[in-house]
Protein backbone atom coordinates (compact mmCIF):
# COMPACT_ATOMS: atom_id res chain seq x y z
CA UNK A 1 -6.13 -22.47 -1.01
CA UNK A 2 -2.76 -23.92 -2.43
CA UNK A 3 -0.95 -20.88 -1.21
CA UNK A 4 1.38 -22.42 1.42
CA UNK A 5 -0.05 -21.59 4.73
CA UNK A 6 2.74 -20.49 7.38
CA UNK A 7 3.77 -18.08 4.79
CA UNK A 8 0.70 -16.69 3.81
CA UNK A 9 -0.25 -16.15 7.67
CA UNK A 10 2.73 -14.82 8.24
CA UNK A 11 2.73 -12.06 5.16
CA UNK A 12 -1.33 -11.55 6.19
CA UNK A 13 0.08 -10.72 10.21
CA UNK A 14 2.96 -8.28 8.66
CA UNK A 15 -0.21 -6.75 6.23
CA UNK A 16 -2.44 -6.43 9.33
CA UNK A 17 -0.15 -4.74 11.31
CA UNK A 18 1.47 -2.38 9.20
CA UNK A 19 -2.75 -1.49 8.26
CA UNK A 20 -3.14 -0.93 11.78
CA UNK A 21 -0.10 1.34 12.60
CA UNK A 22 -2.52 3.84 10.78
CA UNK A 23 -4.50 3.81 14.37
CA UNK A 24 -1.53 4.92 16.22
CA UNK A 25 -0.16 9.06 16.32
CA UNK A 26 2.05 9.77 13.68
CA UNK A 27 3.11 12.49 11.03
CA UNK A 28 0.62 13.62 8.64
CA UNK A 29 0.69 11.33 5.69
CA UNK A 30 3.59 9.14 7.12
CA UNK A 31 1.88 5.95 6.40
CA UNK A 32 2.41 2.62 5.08
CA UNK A 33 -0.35 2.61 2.19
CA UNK A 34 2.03 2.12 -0.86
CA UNK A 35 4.31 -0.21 1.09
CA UNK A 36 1.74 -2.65 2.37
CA UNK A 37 0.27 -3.01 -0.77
CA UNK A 38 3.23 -3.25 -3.12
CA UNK A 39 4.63 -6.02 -0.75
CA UNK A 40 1.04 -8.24 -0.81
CA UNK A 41 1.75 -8.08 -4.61
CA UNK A 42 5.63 -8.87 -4.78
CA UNK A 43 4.92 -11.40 -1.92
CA UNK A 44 1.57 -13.59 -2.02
CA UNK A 45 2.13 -16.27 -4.58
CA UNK A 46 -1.81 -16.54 -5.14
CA UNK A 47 -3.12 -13.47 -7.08
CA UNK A 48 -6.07 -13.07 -5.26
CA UNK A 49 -4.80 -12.77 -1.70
CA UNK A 50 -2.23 -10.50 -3.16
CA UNK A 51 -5.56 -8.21 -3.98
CA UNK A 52 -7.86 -9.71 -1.05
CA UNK A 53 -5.56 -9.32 2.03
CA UNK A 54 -4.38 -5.50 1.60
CA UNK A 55 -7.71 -4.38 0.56
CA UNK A 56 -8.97 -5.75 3.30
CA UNK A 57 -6.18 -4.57 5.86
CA UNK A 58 -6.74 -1.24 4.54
CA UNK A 59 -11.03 -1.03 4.89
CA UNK A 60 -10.76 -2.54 7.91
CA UNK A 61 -8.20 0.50 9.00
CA UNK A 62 -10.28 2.58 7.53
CA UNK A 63 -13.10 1.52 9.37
CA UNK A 64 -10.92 1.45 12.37
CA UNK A 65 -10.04 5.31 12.10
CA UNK A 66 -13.70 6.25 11.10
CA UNK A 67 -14.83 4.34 14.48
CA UNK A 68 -11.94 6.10 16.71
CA UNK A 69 -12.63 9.85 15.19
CA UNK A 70 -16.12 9.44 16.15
CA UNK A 71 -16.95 10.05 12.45
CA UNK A 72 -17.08 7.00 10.06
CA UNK A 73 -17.02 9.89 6.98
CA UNK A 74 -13.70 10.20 8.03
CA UNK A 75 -12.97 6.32 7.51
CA UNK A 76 -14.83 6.24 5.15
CA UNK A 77 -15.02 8.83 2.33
CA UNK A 78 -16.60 9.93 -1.21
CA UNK A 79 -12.79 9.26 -2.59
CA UNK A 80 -12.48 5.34 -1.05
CA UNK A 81 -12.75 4.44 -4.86
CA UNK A 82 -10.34 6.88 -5.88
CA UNK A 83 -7.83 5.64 -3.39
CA UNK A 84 -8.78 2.17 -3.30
CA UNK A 85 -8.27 2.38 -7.30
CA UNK A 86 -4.73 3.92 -6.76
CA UNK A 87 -4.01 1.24 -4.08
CA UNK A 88 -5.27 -1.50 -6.77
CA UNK A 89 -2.43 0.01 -9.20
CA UNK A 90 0.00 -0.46 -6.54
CA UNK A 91 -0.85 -3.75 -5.57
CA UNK A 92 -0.47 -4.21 -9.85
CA UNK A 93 3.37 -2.82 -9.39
CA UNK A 94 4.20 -5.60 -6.69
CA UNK A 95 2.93 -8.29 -8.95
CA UNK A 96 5.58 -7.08 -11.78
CA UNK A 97 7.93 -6.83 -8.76
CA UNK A 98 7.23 -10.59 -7.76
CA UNK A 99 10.62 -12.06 -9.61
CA UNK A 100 12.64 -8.68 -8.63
CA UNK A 101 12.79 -8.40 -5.16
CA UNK A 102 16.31 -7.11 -4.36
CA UNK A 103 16.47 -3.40 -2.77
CA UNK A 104 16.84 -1.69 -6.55
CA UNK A 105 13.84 -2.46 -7.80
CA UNK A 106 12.17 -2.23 -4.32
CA UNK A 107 13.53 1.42 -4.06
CA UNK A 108 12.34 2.07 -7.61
CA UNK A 109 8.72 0.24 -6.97
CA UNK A 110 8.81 1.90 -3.60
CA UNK A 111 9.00 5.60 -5.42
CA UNK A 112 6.65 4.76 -7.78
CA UNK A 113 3.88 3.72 -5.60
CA UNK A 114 3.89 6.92 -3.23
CA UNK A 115 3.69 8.79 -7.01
CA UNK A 116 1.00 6.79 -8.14
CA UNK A 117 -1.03 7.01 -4.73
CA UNK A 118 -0.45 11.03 -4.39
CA UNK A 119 -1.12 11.36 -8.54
CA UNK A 120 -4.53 9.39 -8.48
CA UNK A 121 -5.86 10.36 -4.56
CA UNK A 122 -5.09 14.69 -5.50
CA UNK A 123 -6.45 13.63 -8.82
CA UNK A 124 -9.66 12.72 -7.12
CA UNK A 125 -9.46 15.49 -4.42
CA UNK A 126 -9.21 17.60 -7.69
CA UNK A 127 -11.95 16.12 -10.03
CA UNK A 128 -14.28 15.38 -6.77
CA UNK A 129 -14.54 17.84 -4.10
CA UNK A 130 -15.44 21.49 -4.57
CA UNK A 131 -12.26 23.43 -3.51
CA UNK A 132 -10.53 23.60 -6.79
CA UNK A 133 -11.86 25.00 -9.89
CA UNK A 134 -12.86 22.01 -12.84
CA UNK A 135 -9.66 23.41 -15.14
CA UNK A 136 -5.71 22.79 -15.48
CA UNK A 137 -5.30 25.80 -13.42
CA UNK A 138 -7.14 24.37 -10.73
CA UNK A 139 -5.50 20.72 -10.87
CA UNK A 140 -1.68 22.22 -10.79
CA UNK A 141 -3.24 24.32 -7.85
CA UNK A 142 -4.84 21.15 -6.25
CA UNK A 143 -0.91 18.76 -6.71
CA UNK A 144 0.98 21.97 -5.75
CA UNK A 145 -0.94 22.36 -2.57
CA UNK A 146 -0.58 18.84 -1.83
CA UNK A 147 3.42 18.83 -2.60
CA UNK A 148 4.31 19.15 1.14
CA UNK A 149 2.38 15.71 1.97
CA UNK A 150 4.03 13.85 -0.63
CA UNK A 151 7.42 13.88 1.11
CA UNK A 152 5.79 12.08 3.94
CA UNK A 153 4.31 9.90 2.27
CA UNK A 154 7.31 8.82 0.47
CA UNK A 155 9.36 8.38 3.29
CA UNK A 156 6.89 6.72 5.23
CA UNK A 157 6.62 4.43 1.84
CA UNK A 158 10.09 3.66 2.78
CA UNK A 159 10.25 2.90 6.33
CA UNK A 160 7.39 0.41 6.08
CA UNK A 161 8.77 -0.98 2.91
CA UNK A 162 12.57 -1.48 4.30
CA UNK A 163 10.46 -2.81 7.74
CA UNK A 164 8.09 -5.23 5.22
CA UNK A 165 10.35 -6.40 2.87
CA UNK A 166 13.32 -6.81 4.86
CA UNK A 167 11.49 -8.30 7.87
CA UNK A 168 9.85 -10.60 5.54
CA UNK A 169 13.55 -11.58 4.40
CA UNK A 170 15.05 -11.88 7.48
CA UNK A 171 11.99 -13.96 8.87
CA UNK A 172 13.10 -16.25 5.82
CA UNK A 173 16.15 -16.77 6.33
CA UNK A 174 15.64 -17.59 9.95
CA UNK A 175 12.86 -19.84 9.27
CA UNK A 176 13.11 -22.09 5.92
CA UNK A 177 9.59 -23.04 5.79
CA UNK A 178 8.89 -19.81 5.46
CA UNK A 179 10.86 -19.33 1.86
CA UNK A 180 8.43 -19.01 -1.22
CA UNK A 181 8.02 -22.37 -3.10
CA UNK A 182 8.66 -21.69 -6.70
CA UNK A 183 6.49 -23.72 -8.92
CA UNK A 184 8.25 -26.27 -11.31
CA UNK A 185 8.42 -24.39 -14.71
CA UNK A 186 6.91 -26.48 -17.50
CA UNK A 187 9.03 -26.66 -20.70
């Protein structure tokens, strides 16, 4: 692994815990799926663990909340690759946002991931379960129902991306070894 190891324990711990503030009560929906995975891509220099860690955060949650309900159907569900996919996508966004991390295009990335997650996860509510008829009609019925979660979703998007991203900054300029070692550019 030539990712540089106090920093890539310490962005795995910040992963891991955000994941497993899913266990604890909270609003419906107010959650930190688009933030934790947006930061593992704008912050893991290695590609892989930018994928790897999330993912895993999140199955391990979901496993977690499966165990806890006393129904792993609830952890884990027919649309994991639906939301897992969407998750992917957002992990995607933080990998353009790697170079751009001020709070701009962290708002902007922020947004965008709570609209990608509620576009793909209703679009698979939509196209895979049985309570919405198989037209247009019945998609615009399955987002408009859905509307009143999206605003906690987005605002939990927030909270846990101000908490990541600006923890992770503050936690770097406290601690120097901690900073991101840019790799020499080759001209």
């Amino acid at each position: 692994m030539t990712q540089y190891r106090p920093r890539f324990f310490v962005l795995a711990t910040m992963i891991v815990a955000a994941a497993a503030s899913r266990l604890i009560p909270h609003p419906w929906d107010f959650t930190p799926i688009g933030a934790l995975a947006l930061f593992g891509g704008a912050c893991f220099t290695e590609t892989y663990a930018a994928f790897l860690v999330p993912i895993s955060a999140m199955f391990l949650s979901d496993l977690a909340i499966g165990v806890a309900s006393g129904n792993m159907s609830f952890g884990l569900h027919p649309l994991i690759p639906v939301d897992y996919g969407a998750f992917a996508l957002i992990v995607c966004l933080g990998l353009v946002l790697r170079r751009r991390r001020r709070p701009g295009p962290i708002a902007a990335a922020t947004l965008g991931s709570s609209l990608v997650f509620f576009a793909a996860s209703n679009f698979g509510v939509w196209a895979l379960g049985s309570t919405y008829s198989k037209t247009l009609a019945g998609l615009m019925s399955c987002y408009a129902a859905a509307l009143p979660f999206l605003r906690n979703a987005v605002f939990g998007d927030a909270v846990y991306a101000t908490a990541l991203f600006g923890g992770l900054a503050l936690l770097e300029r406290g601690f120097p070894v901690l900073r991101e070692r840019r790799r020499a550019m080759s001209r």
